[in-house]
Protein backbone atom coordinates (compact mmCIF):
# COMPACT_ATOMS: atom_id res chain seq x y z
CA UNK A 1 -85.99 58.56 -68.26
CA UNK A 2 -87.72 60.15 -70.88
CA UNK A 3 -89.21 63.49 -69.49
CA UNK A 4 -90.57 64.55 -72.89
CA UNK A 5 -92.91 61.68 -73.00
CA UNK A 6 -93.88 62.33 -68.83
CA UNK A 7 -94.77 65.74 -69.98
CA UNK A 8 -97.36 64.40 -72.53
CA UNK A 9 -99.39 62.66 -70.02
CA UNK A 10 -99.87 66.19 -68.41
CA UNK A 11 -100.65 68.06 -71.26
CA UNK A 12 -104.09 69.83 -70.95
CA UNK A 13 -103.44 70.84 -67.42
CA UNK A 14 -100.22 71.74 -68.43
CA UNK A 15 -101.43 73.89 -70.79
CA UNK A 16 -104.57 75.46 -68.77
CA UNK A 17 -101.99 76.29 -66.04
CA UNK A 18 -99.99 78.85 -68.21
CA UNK A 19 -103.07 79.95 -69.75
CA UNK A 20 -104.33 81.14 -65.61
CA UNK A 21 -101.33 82.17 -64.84
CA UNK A 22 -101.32 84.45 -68.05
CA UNK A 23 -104.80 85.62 -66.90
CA UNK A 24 -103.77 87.16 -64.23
CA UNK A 25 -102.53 90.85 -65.37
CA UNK A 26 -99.63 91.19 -63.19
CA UNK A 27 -98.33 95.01 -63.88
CA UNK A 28 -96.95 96.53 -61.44
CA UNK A 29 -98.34 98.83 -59.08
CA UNK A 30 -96.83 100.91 -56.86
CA UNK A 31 -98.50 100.46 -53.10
CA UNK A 32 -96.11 101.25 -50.62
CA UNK A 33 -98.41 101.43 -47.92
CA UNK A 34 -99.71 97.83 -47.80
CA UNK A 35 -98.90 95.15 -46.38
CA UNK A 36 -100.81 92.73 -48.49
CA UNK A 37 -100.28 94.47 -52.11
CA UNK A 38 -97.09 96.23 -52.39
CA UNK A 39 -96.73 95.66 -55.47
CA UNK A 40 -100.58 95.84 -56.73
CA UNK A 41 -103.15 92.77 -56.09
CA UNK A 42 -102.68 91.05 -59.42
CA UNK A 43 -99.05 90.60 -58.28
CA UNK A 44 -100.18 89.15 -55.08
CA UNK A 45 -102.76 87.27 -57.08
CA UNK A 46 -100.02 85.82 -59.60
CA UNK A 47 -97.24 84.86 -56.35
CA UNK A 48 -100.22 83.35 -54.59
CA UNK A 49 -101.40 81.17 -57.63
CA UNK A 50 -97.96 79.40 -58.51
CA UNK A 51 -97.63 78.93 -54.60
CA UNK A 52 -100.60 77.55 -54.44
CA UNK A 53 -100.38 74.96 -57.62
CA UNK A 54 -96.59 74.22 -55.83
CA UNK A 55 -98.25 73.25 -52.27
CA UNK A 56 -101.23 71.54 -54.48
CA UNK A 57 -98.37 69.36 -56.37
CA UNK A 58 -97.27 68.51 -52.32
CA UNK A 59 -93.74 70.65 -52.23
CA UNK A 60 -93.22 72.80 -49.62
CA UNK A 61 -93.73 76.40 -50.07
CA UNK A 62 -93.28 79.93 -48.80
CA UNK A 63 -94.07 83.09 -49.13
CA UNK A 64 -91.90 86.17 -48.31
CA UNK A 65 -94.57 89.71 -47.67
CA UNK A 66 -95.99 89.03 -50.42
CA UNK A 67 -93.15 90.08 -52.78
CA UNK A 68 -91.49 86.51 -53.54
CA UNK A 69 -91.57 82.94 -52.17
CA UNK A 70 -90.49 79.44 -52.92
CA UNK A 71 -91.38 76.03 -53.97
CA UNK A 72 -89.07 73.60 -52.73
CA UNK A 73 -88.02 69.59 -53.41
CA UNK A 74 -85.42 67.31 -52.45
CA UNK A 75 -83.05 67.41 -49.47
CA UNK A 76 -79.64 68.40 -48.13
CA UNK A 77 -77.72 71.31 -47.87
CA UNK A 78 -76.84 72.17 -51.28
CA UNK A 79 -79.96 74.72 -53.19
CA UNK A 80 -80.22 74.42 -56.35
CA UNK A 81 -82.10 77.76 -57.34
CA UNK A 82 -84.25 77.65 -60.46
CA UNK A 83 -85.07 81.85 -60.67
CA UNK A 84 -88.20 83.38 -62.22
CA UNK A 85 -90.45 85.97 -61.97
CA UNK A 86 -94.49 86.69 -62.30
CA UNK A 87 -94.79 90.24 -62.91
CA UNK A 88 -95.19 91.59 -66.78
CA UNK A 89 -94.27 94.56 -68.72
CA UNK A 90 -97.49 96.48 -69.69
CA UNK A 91 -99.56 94.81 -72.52
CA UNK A 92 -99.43 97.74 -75.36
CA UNK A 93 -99.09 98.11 -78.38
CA UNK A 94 -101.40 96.67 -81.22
CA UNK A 95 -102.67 92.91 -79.91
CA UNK A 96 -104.44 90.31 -82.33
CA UNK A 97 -106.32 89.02 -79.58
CA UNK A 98 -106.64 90.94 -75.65
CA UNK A 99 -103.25 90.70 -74.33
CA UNK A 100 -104.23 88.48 -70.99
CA UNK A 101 -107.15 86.01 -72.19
CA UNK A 102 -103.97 83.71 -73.14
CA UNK A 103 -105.61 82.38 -76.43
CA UNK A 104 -104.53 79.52 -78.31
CA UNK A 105 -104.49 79.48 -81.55
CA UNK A 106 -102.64 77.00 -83.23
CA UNK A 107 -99.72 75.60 -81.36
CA UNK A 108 -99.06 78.84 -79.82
CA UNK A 109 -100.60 80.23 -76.42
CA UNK A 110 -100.36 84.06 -77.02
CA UNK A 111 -100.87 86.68 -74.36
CA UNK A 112 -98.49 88.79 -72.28
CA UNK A 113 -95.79 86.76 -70.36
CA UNK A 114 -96.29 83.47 -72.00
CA UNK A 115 -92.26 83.89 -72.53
CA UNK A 116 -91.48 86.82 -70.08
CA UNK A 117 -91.59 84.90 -67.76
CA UNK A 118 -94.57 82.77 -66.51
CA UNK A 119 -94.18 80.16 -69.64
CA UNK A 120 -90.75 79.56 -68.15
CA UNK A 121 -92.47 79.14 -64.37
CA UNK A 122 -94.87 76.93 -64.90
CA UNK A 123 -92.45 75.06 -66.94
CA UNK A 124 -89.96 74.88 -64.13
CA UNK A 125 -92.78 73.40 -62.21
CA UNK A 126 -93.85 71.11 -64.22
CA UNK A 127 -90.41 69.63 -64.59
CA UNK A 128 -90.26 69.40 -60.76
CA UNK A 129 -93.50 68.04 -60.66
CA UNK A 130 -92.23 64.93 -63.00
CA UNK A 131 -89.09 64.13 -60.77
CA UNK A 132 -91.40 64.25 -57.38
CA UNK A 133 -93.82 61.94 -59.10
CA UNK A 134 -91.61 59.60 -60.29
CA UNK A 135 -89.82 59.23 -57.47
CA UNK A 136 -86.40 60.24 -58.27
CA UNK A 137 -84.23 60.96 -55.18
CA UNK A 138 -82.37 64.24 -54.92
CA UNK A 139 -79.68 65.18 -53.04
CA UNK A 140 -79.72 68.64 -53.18
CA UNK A 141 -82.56 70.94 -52.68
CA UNK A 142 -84.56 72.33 -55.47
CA UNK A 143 -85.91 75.84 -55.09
CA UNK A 144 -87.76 77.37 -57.56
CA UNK A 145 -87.83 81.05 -56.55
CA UNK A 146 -90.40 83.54 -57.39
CA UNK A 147 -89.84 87.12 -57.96
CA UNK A 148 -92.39 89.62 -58.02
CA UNK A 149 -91.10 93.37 -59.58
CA UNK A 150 -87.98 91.44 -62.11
CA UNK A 151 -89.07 94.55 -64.34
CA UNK A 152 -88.18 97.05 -62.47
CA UNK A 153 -86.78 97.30 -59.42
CA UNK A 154 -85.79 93.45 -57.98
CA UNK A 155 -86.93 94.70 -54.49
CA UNK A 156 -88.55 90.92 -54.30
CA UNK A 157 -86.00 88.83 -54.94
CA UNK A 158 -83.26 91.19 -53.19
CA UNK A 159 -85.99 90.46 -50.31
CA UNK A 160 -85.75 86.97 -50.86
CA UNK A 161 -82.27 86.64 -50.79
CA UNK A 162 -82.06 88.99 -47.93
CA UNK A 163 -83.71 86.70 -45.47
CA UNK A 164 -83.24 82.91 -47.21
CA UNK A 165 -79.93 81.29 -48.21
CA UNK A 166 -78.40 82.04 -51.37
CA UNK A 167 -78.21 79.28 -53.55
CA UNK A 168 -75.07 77.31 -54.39
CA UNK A 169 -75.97 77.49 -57.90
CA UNK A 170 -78.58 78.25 -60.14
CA UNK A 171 -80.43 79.48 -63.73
CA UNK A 172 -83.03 81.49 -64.73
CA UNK A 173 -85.41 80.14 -67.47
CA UNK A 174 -85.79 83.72 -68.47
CA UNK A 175 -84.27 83.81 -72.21
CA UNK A 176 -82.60 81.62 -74.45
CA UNK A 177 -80.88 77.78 -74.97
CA UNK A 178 -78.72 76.18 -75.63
CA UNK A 179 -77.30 78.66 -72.49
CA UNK A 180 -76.44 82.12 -71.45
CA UNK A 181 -73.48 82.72 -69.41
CA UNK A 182 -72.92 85.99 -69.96
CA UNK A 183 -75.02 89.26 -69.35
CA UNK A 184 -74.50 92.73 -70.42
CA UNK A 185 -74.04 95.55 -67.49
CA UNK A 186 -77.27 97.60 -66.82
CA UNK A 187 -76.66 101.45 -66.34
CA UNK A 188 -79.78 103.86 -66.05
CA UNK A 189 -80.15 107.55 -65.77
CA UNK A 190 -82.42 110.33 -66.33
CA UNK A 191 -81.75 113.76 -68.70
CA UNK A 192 -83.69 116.41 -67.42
CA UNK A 193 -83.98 120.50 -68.56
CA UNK A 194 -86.27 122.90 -68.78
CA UNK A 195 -88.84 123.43 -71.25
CA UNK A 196 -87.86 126.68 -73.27
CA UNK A 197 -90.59 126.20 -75.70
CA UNK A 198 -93.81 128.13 -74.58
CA UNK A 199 -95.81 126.85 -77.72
CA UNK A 200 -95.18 123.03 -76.56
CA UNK A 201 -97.47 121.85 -73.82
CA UNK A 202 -97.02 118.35 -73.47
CA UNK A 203 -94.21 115.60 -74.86
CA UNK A 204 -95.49 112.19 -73.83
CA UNK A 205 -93.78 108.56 -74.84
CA UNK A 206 -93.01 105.39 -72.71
CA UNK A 207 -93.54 104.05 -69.68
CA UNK A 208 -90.26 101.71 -68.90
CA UNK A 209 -86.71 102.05 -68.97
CA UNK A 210 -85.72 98.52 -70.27
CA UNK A 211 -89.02 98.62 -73.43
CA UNK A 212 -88.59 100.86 -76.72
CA UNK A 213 -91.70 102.94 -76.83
CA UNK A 214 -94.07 102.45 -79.43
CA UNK A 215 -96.17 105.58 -78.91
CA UNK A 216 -95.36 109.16 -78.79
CA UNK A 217 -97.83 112.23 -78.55
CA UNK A 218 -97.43 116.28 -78.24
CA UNK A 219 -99.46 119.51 -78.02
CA UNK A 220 -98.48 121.79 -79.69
CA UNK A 221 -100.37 124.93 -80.33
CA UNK A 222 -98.69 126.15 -83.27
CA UNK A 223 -100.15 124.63 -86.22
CA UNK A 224 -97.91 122.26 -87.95
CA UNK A 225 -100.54 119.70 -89.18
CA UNK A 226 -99.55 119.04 -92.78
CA UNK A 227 -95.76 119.00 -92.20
CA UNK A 228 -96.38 116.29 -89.70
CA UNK A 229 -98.43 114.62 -92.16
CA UNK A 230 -95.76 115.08 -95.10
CA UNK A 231 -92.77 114.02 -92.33
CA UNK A 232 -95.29 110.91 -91.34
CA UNK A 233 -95.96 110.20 -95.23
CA UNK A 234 -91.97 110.56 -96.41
CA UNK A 235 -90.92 107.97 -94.07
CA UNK A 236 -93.74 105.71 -94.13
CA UNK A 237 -94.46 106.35 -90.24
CA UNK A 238 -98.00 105.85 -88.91
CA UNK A 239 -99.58 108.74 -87.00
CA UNK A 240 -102.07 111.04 -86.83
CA UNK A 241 -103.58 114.81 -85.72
CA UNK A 242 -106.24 115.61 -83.75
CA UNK A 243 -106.34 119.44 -83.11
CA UNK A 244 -103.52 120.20 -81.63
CA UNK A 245 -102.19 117.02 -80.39
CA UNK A 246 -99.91 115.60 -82.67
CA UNK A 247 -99.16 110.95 -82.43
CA UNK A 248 -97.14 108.92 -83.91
CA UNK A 249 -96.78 104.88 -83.83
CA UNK A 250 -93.31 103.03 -83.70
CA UNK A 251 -92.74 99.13 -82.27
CA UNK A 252 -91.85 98.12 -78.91
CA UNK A 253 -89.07 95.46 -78.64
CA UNK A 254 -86.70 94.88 -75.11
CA UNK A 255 -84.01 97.33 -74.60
CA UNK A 256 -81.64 95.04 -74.79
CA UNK A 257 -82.28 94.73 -78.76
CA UNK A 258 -83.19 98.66 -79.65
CA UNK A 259 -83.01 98.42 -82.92
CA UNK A 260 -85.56 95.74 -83.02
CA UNK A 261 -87.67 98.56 -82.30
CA UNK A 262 -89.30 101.34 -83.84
CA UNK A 263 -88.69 104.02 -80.87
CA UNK A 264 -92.03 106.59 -81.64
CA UNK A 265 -90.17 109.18 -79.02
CA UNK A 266 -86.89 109.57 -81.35
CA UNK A 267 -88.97 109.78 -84.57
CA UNK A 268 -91.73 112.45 -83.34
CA UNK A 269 -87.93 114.31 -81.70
CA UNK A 270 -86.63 114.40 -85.40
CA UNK A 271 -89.92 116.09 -86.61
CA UNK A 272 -90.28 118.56 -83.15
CA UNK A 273 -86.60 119.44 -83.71
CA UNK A 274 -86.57 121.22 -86.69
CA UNK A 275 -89.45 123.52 -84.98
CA UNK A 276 -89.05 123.73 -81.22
CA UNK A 277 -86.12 125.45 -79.07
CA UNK A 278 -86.88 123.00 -76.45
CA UNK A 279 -83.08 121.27 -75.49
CA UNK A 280 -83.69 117.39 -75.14
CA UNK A 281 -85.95 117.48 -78.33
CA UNK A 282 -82.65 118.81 -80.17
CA UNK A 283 -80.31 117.00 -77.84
CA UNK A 284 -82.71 113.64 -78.91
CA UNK A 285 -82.16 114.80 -82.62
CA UNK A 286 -79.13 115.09 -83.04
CA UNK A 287 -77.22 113.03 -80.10
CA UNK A 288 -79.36 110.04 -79.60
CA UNK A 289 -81.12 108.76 -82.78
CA UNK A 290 -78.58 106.00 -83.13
CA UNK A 291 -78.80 102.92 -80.36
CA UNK A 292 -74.78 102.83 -80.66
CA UNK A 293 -73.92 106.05 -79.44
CA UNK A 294 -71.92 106.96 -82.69
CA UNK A 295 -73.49 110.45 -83.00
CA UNK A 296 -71.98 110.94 -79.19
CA UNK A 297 -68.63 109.44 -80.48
CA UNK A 298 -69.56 106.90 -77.61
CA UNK A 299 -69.54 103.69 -78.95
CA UNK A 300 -68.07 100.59 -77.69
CA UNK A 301 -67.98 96.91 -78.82
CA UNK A 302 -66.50 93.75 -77.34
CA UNK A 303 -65.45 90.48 -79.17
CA UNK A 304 -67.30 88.32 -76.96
CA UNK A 305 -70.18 90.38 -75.57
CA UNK A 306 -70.78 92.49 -78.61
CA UNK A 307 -71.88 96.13 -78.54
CA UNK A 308 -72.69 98.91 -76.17
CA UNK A 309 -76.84 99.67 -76.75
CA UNK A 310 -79.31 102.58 -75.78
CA UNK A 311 -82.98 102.87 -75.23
CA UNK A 312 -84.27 106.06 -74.83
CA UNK A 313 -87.69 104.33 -72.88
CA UNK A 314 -89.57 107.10 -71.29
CA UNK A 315 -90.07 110.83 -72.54
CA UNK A 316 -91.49 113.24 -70.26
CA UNK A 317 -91.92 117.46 -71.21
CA UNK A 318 -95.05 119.60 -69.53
CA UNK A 319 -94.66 123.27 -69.66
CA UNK A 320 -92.01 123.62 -67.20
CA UNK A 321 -89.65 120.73 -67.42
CA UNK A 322 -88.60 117.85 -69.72
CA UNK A 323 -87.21 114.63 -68.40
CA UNK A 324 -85.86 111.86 -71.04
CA UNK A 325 -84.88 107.76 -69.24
CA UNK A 326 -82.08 106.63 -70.26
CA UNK A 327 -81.16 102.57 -70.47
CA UNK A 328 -77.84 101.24 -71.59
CA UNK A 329 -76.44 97.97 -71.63
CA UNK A 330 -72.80 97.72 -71.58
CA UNK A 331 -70.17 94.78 -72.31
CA UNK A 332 -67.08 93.52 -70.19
CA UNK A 333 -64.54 96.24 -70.07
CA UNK A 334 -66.46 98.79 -70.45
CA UNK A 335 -65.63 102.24 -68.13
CA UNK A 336 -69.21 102.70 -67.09
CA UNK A 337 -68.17 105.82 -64.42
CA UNK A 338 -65.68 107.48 -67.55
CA UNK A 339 -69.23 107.37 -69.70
CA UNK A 340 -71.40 108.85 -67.70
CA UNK A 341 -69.38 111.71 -67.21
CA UNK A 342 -68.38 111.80 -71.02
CA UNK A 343 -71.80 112.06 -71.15
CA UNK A 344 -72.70 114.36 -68.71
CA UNK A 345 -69.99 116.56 -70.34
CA UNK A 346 -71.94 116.64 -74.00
CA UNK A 347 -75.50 116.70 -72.55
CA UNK A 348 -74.59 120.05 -70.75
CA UNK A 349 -74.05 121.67 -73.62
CA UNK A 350 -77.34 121.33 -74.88
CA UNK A 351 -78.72 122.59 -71.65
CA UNK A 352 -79.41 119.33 -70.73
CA UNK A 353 -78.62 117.54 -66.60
CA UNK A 354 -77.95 113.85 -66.08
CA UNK A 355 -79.30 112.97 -62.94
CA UNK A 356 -77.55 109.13 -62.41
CA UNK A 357 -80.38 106.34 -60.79
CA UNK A 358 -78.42 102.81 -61.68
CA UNK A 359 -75.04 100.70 -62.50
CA UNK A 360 -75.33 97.22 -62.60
CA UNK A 361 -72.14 95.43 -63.47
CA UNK A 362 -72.16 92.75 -66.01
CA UNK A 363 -72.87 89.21 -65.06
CA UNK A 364 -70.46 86.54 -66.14
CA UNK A 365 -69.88 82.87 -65.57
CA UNK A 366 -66.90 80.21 -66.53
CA UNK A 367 -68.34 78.36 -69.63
CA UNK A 368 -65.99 75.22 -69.52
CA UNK A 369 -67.48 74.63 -65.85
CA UNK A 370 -68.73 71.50 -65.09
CA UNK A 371 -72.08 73.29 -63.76
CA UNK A 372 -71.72 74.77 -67.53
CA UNK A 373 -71.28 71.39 -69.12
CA UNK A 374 -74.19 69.47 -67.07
CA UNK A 375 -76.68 72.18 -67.99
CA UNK A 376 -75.66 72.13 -72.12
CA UNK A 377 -75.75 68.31 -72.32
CA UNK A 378 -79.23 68.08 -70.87
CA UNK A 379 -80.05 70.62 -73.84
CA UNK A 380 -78.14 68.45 -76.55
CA UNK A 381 -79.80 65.13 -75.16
CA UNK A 382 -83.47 66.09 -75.87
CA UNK A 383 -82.15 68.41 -79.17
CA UNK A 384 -79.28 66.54 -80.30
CA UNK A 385 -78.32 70.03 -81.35
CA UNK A 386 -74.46 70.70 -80.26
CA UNK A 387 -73.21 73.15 -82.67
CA UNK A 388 -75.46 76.26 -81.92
CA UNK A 389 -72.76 78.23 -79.35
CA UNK A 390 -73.65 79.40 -75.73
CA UNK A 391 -73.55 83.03 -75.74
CA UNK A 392 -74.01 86.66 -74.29
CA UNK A 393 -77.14 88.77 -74.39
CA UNK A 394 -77.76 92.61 -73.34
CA UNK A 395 -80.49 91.37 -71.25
CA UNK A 396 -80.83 91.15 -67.25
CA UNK A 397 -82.07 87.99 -66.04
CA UNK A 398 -81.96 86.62 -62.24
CA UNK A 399 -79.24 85.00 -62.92
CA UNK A 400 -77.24 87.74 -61.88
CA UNK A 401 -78.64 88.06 -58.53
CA UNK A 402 -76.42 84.34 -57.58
CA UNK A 403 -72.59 84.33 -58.54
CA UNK A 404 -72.67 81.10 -59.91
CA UNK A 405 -76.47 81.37 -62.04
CA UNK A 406 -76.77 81.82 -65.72
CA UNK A 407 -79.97 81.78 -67.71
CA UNK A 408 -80.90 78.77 -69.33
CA UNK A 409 -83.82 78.81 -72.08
CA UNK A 410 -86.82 78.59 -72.56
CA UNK A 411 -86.74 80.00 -75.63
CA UNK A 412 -84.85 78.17 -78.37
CA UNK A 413 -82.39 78.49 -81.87
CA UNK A 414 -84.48 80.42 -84.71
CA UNK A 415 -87.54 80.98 -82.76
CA UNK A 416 -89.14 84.72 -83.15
CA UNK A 417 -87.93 86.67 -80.22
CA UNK A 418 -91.46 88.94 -78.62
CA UNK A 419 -90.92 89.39 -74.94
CA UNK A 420 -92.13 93.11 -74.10
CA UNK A 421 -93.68 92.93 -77.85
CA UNK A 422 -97.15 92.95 -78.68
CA UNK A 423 -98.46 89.49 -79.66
CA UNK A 424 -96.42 87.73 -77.54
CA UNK A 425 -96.79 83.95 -77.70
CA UNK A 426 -95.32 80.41 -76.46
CA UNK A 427 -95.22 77.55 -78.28
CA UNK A 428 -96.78 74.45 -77.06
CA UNK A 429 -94.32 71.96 -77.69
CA UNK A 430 -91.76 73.82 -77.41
CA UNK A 431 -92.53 74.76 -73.97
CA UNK A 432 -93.14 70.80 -73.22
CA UNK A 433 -89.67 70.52 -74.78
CA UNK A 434 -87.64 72.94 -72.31
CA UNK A 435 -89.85 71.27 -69.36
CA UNK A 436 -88.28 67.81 -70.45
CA UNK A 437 -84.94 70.08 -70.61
CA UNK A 438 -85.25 71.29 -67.39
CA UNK A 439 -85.89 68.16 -65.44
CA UNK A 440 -82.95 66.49 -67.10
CA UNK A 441 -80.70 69.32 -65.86
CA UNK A 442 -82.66 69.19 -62.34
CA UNK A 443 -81.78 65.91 -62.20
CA UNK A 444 -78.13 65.58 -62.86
CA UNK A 445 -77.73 69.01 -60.83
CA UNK A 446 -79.16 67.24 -57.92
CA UNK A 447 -77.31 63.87 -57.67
């Protein structure tokens, strides 16, 4: 069966489906209260919509308060979980075109979470769709599972799997083919101290632990207007001063790649440092400038899953306190408890507290598996590429939230990598290619 020419025949609905998904902007919001939103109505809006295009395509569905749910083919007592998420990062930074009208231009549909991750969902849909429609028997059940905070917190799909079964296996079409069967360990925690500098009023950059911050801004009421401008003009930063309020521009990128970045929040730290007694400014400075921890003497590499990485995502000083967010992501065989309080240890003598929110251990899966194998060939059938290698990534996927899950495209070899990125885009036929990809693995997963 040739799932790459199914996928054809569905094309412009194909297509208009990611672009209303895209629509939606699905940024968290924080409503404890309700019932109906927890997590903000464009959330609700976003679960409800795939749910509703599932039931519409005649699977069965359900919905979990709101916060996940499930679309569901084939039969017996096997589940086969195919993990993604609806929710996106928020849309900043400097956008060709408004970050959720999804516009196409060329072969790309560009808007936030065309790759991250509701290109990937509709995708997985789409592939189910195919098999249903063609008839092809399966005897194991297909879920594809929708999670509804993957950004932040995973209170949705640790709801999900809190109440439904876990599957027996699974991916997560939430990064890169041929395969990922490895993922970095996720450890988060806060550096807080008071402000000591009366003359600063306000430090502001970032908004999420796992993006690199691409704005920074300060008042300052001492004036230090053309040094700014000389330290902006030396380095070839862009920024500007109005008053006393001080910005400066960087590039967001994913934590797990830092140094695909531009983080504003170091740079404006390097300039504030040399003028301010305020302790995480200097402690930023001087400790935490490099995304491999070699100015702590806290580096740490791995042969197979490569290097221990920091973001420094969020940046908080008013006139009492200062509070910096710390996100690493750490290899195999890494000490994670022995850093943090090597840490600890060199942030108090700057004045600085850690205050400790998250450890997530690394994910990691057998690669000569069978499940392995089956996944990989249905890549090289519809590629005929079998020399790019499966690898590890710094990222956190769903994948980790089933033992036996890894994450499995949709994003392929050489292609330009923009989740949490302004101008974020999906190809066309690309994404038609990792729908035929996924079917074929659906498909010889559920035999």
């Amino acid at each position: 069966m040739n799932f790459l020419k199914e996928i054809e025949k569905n094309k412009d609905e194909f297509i208009k489906r990611i672009q209303e998904l895209v629509q939606i902007p699905s940024v968290l919001e924080e409503h404890p209260e309700s019932l109906i939103n927890p997590f903000g109505e464009e959330i609700t809006k976003s679960l409800e919509y795939v749910l509703a295009l599932g039931r519409d395509m005649g699977f069965k569905v359900k919905n979990i308060d709101n916060v996940a749910g499930h679309i569901e083919y084939g039969e017996g007592e096997e589940i086969i979980g195919i993990l993604c998420h609806i929710d996106v990062v928020p849309a900043d930074g400097d956008w060709k075109y408004p970050p959720f009208s999804a516009t196409i231009e060329g072969d790309k549909i560009i808007g936030r979470g065309t790759t991250d991750d509701k290109g990937p969902t509709i995708c997985s849909l789409f592939a189910l769709k195919m098999i249903k429609d063609l008839g092809i028997k399966l005897n194991k059940r297909v879920r594809i599972i929708i999670g509804t905070d993957e950004e932040t917190a995973w209170r949705g799909i640790n709801k999900y799997l809190s109440v439904e079964k876990m599957p027996d296996v699974g991916f997560s079409p939430d990064a890169d083919f041929p395969l990922i069967y490895g993922e970095k360990g996720i450890l988060t925690f806060d550096l807080v101290s008071k402000n000591s500098d009366g003359n600063l009023k306000s430090f502001y950059s970032g908004k999420r632990y796992n993006v690199v911050p691409d704005y920074a801004s300060m008042e300052y009421t001492k004036d230090l207007k053309d040094d700014f401008l000389k330290y902006l003009n030396d380095f070839g930063i862009r920024g500007k001063v109005d008053g006393k309020n001080y910005q400066l521009y960087g590039k967001s990128a994913h934590a797990m790649m830092p140094e695909a970045g531009i983080n504003a929040a170091i740079l404006l730290s390097k300039f504030m440092s040399k003028y301010s007694s305020n302790n995480l400014l200097r402690f930023t400075s001087e400790k935490l400038s490099d995304s491999r921890l070699k100015d702590l003497g806290l580096g740490f590499t791995d042969s197979e899953m490569g290097d221990l990485t920091m973001n420094l995502g969020i940046f908080r000083i008013d006139e009492k306190e200062g509070r910096i967010g710390l996100n690493f992501r750490y290899p195999i065989n890494f000490d994670s408890q022995k850093f943090v309080s090597d840490f600890r240890n060199q942030a108090q003598k700057y004045g600085v507290e850690l205050e400790f929110k998250e450890d997530k251990a690394p994910h990691y899966v057998n690669k000569n598996s069978e499940f392995i194998k089956i996944l990989h060939n249905a890549y090289i059938e519809y590629t005929h590429d079998d020399k790019t290698p499966l690898k590890t990534i710094g990222g956190g996927t769903y994948a980790r939230a089933i033992k036996n899950a890894v994450a499995f495209g949709v994003m392929f070899p050489g292609d330009e990598e923009l989740a949490h990125q302004a101008n974020e885009y999906i190809s066309i036929d690309k994404a038609m290619l990792a729908t035929a990809i996924i079917a074929k693995a659906i498909v010889d997963l559920g035999k």
